[in-house]
N, C-alpha and C. Protein backbone atom coordinates (compact mmCIF):
# COMPACT_ATOMS: atom_id res chain seq x y z
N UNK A 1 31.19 -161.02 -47.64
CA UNK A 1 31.77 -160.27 -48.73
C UNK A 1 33.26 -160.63 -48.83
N UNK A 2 33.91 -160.54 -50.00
CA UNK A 2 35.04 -161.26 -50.24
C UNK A 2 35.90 -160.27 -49.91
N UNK A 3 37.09 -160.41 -49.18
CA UNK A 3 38.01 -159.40 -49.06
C UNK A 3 39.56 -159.47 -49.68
N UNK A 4 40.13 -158.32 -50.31
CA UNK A 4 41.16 -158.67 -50.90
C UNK A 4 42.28 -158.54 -49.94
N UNK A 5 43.10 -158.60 -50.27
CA UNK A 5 44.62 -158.72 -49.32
C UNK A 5 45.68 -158.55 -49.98
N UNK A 6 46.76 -158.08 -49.55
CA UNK A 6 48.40 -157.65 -50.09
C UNK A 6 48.47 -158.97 -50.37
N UNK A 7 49.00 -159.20 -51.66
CA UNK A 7 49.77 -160.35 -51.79
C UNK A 7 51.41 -160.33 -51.59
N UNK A 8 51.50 -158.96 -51.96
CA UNK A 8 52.64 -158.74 -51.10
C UNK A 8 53.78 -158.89 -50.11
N UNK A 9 52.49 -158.39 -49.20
CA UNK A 9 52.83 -158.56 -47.83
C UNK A 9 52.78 -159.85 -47.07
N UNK A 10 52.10 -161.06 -47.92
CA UNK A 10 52.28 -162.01 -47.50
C UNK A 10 50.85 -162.30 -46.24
N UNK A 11 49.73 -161.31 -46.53
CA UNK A 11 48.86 -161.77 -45.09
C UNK A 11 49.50 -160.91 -43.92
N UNK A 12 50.19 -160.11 -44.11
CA UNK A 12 50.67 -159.09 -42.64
C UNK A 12 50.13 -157.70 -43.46
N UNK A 13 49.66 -157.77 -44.06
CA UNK A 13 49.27 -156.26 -45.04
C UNK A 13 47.94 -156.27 -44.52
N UNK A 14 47.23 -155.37 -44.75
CA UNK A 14 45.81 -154.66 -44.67
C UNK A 14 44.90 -155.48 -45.49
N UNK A 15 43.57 -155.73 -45.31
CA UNK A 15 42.53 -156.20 -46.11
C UNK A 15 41.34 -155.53 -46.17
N UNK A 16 40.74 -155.58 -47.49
CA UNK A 16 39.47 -154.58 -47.92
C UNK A 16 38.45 -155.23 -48.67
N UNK A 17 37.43 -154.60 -48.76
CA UNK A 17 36.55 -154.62 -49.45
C UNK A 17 36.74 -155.35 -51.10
N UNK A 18 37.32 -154.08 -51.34
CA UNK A 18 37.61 -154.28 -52.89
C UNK A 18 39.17 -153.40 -52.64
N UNK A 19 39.43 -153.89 -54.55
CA UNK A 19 41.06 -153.92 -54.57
C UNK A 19 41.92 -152.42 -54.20
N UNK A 20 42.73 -152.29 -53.49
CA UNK A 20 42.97 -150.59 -53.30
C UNK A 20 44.55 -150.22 -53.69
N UNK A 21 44.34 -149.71 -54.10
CA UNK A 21 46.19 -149.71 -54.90
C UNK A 21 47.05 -147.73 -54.69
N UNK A 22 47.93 -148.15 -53.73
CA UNK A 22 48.63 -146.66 -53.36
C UNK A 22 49.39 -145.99 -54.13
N UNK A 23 49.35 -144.66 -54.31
CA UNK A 23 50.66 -144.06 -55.21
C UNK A 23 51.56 -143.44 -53.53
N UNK A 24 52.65 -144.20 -53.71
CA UNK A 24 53.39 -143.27 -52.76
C UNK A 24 54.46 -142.84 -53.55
N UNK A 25 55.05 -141.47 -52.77
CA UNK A 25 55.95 -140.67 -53.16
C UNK A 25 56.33 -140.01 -52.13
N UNK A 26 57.46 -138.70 -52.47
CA UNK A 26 57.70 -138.11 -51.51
C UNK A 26 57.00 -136.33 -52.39
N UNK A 27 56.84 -135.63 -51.54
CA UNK A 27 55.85 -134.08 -52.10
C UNK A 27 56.84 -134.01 -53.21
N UNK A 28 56.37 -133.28 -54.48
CA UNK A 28 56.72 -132.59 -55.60
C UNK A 28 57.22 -133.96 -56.58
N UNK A 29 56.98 -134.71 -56.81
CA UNK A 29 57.31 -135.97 -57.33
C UNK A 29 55.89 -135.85 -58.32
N UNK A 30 55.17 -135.62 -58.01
CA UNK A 30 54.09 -136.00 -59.55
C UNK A 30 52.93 -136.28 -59.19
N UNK A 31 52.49 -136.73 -57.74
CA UNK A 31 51.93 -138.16 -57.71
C UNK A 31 50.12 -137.52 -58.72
N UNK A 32 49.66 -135.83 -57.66
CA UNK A 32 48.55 -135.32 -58.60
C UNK A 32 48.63 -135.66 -59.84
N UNK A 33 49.50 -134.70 -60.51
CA UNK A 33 49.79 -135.28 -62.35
C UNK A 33 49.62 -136.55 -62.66
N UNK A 34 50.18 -137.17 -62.15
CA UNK A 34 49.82 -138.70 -62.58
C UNK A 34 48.46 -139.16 -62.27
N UNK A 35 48.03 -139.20 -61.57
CA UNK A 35 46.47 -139.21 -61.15
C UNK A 35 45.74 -138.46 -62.26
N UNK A 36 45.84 -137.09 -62.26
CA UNK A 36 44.70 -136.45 -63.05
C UNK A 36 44.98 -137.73 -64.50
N UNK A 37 46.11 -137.70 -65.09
CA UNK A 37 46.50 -138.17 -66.45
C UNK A 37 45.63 -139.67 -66.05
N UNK A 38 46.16 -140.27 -65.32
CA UNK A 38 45.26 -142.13 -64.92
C UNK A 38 43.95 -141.92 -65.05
N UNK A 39 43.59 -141.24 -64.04
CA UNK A 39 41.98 -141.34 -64.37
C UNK A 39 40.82 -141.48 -65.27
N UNK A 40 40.85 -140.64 -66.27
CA UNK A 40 40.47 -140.22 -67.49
C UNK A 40 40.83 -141.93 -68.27
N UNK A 41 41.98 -142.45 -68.13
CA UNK A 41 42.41 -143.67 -68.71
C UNK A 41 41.65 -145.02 -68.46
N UNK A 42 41.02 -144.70 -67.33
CA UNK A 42 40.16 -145.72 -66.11
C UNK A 42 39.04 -145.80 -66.55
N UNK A 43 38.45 -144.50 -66.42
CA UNK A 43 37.12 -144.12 -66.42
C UNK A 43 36.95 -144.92 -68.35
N UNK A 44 37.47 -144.26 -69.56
CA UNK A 44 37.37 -144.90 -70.80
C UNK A 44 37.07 -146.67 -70.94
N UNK A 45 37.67 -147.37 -70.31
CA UNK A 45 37.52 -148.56 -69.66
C UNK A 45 36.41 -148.66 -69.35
N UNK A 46 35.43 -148.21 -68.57
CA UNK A 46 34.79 -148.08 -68.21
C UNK A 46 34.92 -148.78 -66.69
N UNK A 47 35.91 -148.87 -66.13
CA UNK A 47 36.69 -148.35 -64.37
C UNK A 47 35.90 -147.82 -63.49
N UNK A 48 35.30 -148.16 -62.53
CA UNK A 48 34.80 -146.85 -61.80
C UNK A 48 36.03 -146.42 -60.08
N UNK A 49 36.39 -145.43 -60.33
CA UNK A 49 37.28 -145.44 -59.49
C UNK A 49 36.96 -144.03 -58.05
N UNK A 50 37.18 -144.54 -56.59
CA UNK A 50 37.37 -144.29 -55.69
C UNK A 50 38.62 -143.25 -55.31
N UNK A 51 38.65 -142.17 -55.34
CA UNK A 51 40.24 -141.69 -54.76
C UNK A 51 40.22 -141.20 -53.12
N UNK A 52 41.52 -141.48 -52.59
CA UNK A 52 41.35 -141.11 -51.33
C UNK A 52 42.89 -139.88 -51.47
N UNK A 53 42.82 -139.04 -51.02
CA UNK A 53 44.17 -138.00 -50.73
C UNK A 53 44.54 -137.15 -49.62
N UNK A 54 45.45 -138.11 -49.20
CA UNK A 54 45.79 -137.68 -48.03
C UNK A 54 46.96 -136.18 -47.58
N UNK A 55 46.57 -135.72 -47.43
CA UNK A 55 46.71 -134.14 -47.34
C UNK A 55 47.48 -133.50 -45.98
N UNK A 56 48.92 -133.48 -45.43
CA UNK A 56 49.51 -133.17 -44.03
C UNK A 56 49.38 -131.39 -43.83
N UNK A 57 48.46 -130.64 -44.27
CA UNK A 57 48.38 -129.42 -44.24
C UNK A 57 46.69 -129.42 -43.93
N UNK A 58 46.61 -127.98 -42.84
CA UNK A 58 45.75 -127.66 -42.45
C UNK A 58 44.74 -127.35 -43.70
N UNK A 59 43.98 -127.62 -44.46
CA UNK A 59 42.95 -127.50 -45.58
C UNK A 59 41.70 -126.94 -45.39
N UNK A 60 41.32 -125.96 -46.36
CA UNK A 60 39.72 -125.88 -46.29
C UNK A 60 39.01 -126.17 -47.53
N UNK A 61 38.07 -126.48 -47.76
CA UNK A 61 37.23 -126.96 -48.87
C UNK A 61 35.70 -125.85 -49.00
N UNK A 62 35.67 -125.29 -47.87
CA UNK A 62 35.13 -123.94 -47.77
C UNK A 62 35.67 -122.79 -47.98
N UNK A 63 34.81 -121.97 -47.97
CA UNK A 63 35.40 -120.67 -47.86
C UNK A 63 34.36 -119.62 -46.73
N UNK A 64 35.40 -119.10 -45.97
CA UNK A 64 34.44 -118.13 -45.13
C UNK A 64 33.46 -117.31 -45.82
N UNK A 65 32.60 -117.11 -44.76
CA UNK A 65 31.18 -116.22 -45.54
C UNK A 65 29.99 -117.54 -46.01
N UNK A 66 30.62 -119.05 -45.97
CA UNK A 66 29.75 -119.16 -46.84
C UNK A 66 28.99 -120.44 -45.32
N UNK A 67 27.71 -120.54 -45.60
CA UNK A 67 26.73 -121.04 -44.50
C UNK A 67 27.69 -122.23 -44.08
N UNK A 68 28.14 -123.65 -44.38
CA UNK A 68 28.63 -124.43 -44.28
C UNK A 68 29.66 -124.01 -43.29
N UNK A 69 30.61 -123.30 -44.04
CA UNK A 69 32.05 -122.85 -43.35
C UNK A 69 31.82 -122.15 -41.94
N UNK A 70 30.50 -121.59 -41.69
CA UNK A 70 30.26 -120.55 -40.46
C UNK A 70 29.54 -121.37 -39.57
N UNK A 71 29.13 -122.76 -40.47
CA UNK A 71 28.44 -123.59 -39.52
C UNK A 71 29.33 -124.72 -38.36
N UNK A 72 30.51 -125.04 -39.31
CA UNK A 72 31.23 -125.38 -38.71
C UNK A 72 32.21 -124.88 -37.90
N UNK A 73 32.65 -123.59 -37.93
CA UNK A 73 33.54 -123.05 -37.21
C UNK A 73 32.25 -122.55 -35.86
N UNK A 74 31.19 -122.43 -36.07
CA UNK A 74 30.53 -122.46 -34.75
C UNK A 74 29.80 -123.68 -34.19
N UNK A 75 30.79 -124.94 -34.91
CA UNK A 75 30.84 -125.79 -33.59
C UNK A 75 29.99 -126.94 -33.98
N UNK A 76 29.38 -127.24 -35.53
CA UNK A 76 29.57 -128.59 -35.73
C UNK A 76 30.56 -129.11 -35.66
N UNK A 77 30.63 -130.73 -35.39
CA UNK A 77 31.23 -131.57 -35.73
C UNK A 77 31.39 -132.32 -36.66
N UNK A 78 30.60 -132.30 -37.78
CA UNK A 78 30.20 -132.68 -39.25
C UNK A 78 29.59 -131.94 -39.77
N UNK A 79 29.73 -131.45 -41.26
CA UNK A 79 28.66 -130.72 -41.78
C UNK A 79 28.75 -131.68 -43.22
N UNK A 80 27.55 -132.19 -43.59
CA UNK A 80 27.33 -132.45 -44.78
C UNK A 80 26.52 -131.65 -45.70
N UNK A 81 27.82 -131.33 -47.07
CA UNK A 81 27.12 -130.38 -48.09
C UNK A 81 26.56 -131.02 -48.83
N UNK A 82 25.37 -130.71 -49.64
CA UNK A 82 24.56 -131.68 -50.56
C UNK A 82 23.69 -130.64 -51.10
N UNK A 83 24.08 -131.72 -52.95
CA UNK A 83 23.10 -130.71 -53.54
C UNK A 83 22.77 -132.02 -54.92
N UNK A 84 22.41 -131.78 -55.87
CA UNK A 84 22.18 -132.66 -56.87
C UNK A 84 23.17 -133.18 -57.38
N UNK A 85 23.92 -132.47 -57.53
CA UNK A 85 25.17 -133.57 -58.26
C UNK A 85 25.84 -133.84 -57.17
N UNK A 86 26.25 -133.16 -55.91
CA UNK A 86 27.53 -134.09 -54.96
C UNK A 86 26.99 -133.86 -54.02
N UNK A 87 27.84 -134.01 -52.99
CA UNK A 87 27.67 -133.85 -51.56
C UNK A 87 29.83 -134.64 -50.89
N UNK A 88 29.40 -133.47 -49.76
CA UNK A 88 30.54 -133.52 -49.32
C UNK A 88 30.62 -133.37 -48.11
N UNK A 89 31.64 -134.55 -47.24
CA UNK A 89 31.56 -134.43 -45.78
C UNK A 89 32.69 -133.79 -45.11
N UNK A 90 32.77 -132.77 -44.49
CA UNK A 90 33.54 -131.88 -43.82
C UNK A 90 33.50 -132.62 -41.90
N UNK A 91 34.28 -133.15 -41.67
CA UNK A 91 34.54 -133.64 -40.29
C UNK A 91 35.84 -133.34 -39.80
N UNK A 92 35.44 -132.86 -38.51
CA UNK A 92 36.26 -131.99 -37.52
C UNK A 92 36.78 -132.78 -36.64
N UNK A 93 38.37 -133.01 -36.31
CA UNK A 93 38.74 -133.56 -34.88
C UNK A 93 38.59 -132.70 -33.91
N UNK A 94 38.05 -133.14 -32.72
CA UNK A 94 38.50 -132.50 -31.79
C UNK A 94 39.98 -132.29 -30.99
N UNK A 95 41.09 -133.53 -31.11
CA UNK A 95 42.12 -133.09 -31.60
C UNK A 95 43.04 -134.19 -32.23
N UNK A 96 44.09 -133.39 -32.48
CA UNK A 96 45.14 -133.85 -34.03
C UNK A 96 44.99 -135.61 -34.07
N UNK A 97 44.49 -136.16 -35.07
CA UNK A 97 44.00 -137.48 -35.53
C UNK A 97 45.14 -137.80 -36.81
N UNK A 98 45.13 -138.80 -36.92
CA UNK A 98 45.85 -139.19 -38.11
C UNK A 98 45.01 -140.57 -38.11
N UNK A 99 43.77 -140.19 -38.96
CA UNK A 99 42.93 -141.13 -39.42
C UNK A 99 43.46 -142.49 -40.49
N UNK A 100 43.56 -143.53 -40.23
CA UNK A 100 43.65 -145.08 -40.80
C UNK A 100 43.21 -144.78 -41.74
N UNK A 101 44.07 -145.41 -42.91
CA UNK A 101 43.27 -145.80 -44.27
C UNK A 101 42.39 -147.06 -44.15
N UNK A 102 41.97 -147.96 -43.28
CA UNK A 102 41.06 -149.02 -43.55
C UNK A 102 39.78 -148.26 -42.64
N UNK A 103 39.89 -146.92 -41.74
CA UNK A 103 38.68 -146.87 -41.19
C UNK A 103 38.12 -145.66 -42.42
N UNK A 104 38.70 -144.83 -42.81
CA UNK A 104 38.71 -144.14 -43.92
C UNK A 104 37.74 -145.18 -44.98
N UNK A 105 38.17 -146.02 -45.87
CA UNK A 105 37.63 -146.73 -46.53
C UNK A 105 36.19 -147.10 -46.49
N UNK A 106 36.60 -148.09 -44.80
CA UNK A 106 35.08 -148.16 -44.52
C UNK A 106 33.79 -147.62 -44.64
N UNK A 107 34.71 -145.81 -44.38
CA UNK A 107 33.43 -145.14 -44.35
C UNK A 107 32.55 -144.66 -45.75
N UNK A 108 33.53 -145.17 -46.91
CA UNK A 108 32.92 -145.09 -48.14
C UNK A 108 31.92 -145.80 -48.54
N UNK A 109 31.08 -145.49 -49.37
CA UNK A 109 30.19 -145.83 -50.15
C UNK A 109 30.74 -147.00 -52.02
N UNK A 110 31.31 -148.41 -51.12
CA UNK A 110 31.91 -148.95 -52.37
C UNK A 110 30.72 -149.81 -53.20
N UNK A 111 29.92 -149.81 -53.09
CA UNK A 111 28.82 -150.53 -53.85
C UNK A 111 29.26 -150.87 -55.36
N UNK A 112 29.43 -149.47 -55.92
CA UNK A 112 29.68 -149.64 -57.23
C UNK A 112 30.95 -148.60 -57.69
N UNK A 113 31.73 -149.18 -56.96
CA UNK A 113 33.17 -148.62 -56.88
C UNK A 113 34.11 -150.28 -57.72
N UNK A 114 34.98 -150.25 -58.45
CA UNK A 114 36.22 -151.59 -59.01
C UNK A 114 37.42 -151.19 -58.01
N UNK A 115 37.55 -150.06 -57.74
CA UNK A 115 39.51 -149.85 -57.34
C UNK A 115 38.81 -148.38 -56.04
N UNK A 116 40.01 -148.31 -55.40
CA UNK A 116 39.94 -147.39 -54.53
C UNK A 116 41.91 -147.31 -54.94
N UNK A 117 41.51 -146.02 -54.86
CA UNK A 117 43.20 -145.53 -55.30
C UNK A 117 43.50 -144.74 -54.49
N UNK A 118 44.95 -144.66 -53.77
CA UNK A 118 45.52 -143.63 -52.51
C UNK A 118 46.62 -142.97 -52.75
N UNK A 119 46.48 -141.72 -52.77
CA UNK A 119 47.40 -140.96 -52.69
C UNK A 119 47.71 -140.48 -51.51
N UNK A 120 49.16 -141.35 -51.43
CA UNK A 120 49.60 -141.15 -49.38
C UNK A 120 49.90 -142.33 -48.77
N UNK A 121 49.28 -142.13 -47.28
CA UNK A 121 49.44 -143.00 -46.58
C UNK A 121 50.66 -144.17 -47.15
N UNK A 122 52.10 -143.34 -47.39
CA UNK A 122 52.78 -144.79 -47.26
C UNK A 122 53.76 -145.21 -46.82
N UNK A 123 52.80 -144.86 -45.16
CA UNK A 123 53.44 -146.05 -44.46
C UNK A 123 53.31 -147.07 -43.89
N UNK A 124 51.60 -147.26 -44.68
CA UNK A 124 50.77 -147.99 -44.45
C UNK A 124 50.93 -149.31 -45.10
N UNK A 125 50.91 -150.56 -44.77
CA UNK A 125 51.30 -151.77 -45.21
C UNK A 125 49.90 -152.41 -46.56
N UNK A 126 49.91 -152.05 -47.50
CA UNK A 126 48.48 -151.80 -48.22
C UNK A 126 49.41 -151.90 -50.13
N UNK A 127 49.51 -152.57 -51.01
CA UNK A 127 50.22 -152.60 -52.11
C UNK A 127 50.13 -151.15 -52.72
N UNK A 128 50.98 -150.64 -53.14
CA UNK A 128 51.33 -149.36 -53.58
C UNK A 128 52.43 -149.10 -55.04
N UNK A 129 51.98 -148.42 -55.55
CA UNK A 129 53.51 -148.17 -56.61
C UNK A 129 54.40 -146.89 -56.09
N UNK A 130 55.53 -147.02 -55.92
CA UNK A 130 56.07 -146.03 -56.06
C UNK A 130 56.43 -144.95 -56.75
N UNK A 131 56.53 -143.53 -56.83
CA UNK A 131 56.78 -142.77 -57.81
C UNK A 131 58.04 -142.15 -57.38
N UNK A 132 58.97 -141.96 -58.36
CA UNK A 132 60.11 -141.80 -57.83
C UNK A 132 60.90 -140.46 -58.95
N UNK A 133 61.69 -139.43 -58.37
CA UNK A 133 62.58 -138.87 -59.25
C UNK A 133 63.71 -138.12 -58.34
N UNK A 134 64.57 -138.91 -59.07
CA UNK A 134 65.80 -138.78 -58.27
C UNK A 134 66.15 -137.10 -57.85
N UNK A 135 65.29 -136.50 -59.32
CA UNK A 135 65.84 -134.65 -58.89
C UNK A 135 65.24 -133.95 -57.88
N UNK A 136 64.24 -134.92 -57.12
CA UNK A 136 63.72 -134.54 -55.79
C UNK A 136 65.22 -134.67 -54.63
N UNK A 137 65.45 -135.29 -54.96
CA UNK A 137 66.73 -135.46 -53.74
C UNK A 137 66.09 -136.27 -52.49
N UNK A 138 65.01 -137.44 -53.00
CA UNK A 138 64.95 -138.34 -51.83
C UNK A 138 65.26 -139.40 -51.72
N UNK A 139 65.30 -140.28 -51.09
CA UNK A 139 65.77 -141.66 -51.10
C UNK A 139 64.52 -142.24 -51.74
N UNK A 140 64.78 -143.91 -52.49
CA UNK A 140 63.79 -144.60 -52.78
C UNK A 140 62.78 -145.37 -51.61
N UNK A 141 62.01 -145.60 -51.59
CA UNK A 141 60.78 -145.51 -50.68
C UNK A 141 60.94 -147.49 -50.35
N UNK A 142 61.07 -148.24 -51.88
CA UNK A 142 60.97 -149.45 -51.95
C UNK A 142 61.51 -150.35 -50.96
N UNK A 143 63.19 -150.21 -50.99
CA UNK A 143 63.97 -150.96 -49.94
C UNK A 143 63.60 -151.39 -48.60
N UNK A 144 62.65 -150.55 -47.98
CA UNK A 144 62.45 -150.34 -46.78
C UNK A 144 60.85 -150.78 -46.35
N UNK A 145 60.02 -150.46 -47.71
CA UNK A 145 58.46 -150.58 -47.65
C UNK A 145 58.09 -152.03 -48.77
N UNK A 146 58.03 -153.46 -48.22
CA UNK A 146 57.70 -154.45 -48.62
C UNK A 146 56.53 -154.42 -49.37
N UNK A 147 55.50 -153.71 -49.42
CA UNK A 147 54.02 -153.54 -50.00
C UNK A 147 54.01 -152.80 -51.16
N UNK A 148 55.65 -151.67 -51.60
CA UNK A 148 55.77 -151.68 -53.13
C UNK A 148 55.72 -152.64 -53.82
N UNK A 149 55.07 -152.33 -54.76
CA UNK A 149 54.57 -153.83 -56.05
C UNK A 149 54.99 -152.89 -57.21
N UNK A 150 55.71 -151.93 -57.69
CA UNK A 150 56.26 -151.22 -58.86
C UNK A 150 57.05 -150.02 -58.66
N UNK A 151 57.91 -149.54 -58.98
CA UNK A 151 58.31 -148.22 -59.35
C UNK A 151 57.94 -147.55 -60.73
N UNK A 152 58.28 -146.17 -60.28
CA UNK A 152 57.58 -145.37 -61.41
C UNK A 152 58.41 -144.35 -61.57
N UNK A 153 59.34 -144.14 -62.49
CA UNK A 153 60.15 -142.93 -62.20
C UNK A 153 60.51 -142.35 -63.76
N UNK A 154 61.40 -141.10 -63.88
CA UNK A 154 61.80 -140.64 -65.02
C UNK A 154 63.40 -140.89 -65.62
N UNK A 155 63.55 -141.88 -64.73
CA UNK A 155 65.26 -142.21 -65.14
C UNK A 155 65.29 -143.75 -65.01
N UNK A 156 66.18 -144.33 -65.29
CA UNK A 156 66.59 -146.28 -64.94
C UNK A 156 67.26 -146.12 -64.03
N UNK A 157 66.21 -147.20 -63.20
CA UNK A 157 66.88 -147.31 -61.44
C UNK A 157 66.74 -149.12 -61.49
N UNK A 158 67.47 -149.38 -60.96
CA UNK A 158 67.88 -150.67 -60.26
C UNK A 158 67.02 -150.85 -59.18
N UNK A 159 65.23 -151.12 -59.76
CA UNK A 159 64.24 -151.70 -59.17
C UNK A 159 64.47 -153.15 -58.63
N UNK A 160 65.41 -153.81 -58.89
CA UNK A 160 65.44 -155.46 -58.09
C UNK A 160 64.59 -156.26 -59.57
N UNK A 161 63.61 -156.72 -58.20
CA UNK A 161 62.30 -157.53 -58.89
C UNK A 161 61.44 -157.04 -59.47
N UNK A 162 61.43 -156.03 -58.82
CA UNK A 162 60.11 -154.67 -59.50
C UNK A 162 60.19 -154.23 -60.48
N UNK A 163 58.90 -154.00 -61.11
CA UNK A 163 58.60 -153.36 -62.46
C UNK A 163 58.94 -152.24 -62.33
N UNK A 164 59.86 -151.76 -63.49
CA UNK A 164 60.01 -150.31 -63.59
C UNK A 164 59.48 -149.89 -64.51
N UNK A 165 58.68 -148.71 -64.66
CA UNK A 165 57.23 -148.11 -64.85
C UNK A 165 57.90 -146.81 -65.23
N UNK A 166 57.58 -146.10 -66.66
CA UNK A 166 57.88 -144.89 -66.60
C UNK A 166 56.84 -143.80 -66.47
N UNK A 167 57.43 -143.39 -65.42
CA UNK A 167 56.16 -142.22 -64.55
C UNK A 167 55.53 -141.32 -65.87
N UNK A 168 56.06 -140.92 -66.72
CA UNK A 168 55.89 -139.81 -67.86
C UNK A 168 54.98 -140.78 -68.64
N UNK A 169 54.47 -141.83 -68.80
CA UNK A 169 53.55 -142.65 -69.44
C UNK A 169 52.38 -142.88 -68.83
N UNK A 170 51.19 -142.37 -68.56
CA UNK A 170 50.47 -143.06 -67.64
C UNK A 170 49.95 -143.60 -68.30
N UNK A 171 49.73 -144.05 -69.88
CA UNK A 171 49.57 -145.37 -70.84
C UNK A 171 50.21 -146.62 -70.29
N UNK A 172 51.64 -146.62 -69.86
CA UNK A 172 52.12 -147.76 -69.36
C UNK A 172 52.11 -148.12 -67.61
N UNK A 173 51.32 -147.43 -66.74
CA UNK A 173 51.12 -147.38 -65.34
C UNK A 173 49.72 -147.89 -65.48
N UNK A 174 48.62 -146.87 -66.22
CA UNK A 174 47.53 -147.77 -66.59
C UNK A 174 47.33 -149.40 -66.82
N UNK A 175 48.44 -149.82 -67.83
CA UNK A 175 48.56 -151.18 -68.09
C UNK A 175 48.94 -151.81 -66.77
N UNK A 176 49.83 -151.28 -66.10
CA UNK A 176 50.21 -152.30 -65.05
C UNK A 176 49.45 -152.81 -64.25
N UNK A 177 48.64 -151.12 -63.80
CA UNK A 177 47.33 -151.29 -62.72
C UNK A 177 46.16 -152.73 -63.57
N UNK A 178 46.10 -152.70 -64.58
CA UNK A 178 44.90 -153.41 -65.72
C UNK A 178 45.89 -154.85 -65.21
N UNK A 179 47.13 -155.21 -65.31
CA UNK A 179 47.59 -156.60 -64.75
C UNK A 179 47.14 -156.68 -63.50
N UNK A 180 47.18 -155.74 -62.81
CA UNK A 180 47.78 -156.01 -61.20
C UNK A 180 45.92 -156.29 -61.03
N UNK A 181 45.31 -155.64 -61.30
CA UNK A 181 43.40 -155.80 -61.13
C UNK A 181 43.51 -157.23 -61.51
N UNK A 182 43.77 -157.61 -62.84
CA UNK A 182 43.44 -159.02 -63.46
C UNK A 182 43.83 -160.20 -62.52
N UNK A 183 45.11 -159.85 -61.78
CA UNK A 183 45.35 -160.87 -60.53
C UNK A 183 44.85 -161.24 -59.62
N UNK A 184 43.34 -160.21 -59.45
CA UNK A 184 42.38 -160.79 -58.39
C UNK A 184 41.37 -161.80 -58.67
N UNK A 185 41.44 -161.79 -60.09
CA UNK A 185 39.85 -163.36 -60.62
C UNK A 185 38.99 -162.79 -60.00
N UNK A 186 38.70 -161.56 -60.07
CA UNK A 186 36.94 -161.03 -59.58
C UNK A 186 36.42 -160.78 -60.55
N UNK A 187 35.94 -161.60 -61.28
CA UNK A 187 35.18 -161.54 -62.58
C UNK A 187 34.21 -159.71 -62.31
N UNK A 188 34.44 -159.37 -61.56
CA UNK A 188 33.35 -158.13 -61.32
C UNK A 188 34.22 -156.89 -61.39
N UNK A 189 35.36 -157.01 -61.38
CA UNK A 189 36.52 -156.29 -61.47
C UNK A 189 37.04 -156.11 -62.93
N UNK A 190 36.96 -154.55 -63.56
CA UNK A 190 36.70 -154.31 -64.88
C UNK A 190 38.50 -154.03 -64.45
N UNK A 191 38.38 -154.11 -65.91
CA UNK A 191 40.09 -153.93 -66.01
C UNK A 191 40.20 -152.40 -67.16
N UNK A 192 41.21 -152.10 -66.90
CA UNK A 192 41.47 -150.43 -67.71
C UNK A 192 42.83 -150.61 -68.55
N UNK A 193 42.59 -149.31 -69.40
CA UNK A 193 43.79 -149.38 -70.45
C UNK A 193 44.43 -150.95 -70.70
């Protein structure tokens, strides 16, 4: 199976399956909003897209009372929910993990997946756009992380080489992602917006 690679990074980046493209940011920057708005843009294309979201807070996707949630707090180690339309895997560390985005991946189901998209992980060497707004009060992410391939922000910043992308458009982030796909020649790889 053919695997893609950072072009980026030059061959020191991560390699996958199929093409996987990061939104990094720092919290309160957008990155959800922008996602919900992309998607919908993808999918019209007819895109089929993968999301992964990486989450530094204790989370539940249950709720107590309910069989799943009581099953696991007494001591599965996996519980898979399943019903006709989804199913969902709830897995427990035994302790504090900070799970890889390439073993993560793996464990997906990409058959008939074009893109796997990440929200997070970035400090992971894996091509990513940045999302950026200065009224967060953080530093830019780029300078430092070689595997940005765009910025995305609500003001003009002195991106270098990089495309600057206005975050408030996901008409024009769409397009970029639709270049940045077209650069792989995987004739099997649908392109969006």
């Amino acid at each position: 199976m053919e695997k893609y690679e950072s072009k980026k990074t030059g061959g020191a980046g991560m390699h996958f399956v199929k093409p996987v493209l990061g939104f990094a940011a720092y919290s309160g920057t957008g990155k959800t909003s922008l996602l919900v708005k992309l998607l919908p843009l993808m999918r019209l294309q007819g895109l089929r897209v993968v999301l992964i979201k990486q989450t530094h807070h204790d989370f539940e996707i249950d709720k107590p009372g309910k069989d799943s949630f009581e099953l696991r707090k007494a001591g599965a180690s996996q519980v898979l929910l399943v019903s006709d339309k989804r199913s969902a895997l709830i897995r427990e560390y035994e302790e504090v993990v900070e799970p890889s985005l390439g073993k993560l991946i793996d464990e997906l189901d990409l058959d008939d997946i074009d893109l796997v998209m990440v929200e997070g992980f970035k400090h992971e060497p894996f091509e990513k756009i940045e999302l950026h707004r200065p009224s967060i009060g953080k530093k830019l992410i780029f300078p430092e992380d070689a595997s940005v391939i765009a910025v995305a922000s609500d003001v003009q910043l002195d991106t270098g080489m990089l495309p600057l992308l206005n975050i408030n458009a996901p008409e024009e982030v769409a397009g970029f992602i639709n270049r940045w796909l077209a650069g792989f020649g995987d004739n099997n790889v649908k392109q969006c917006a």
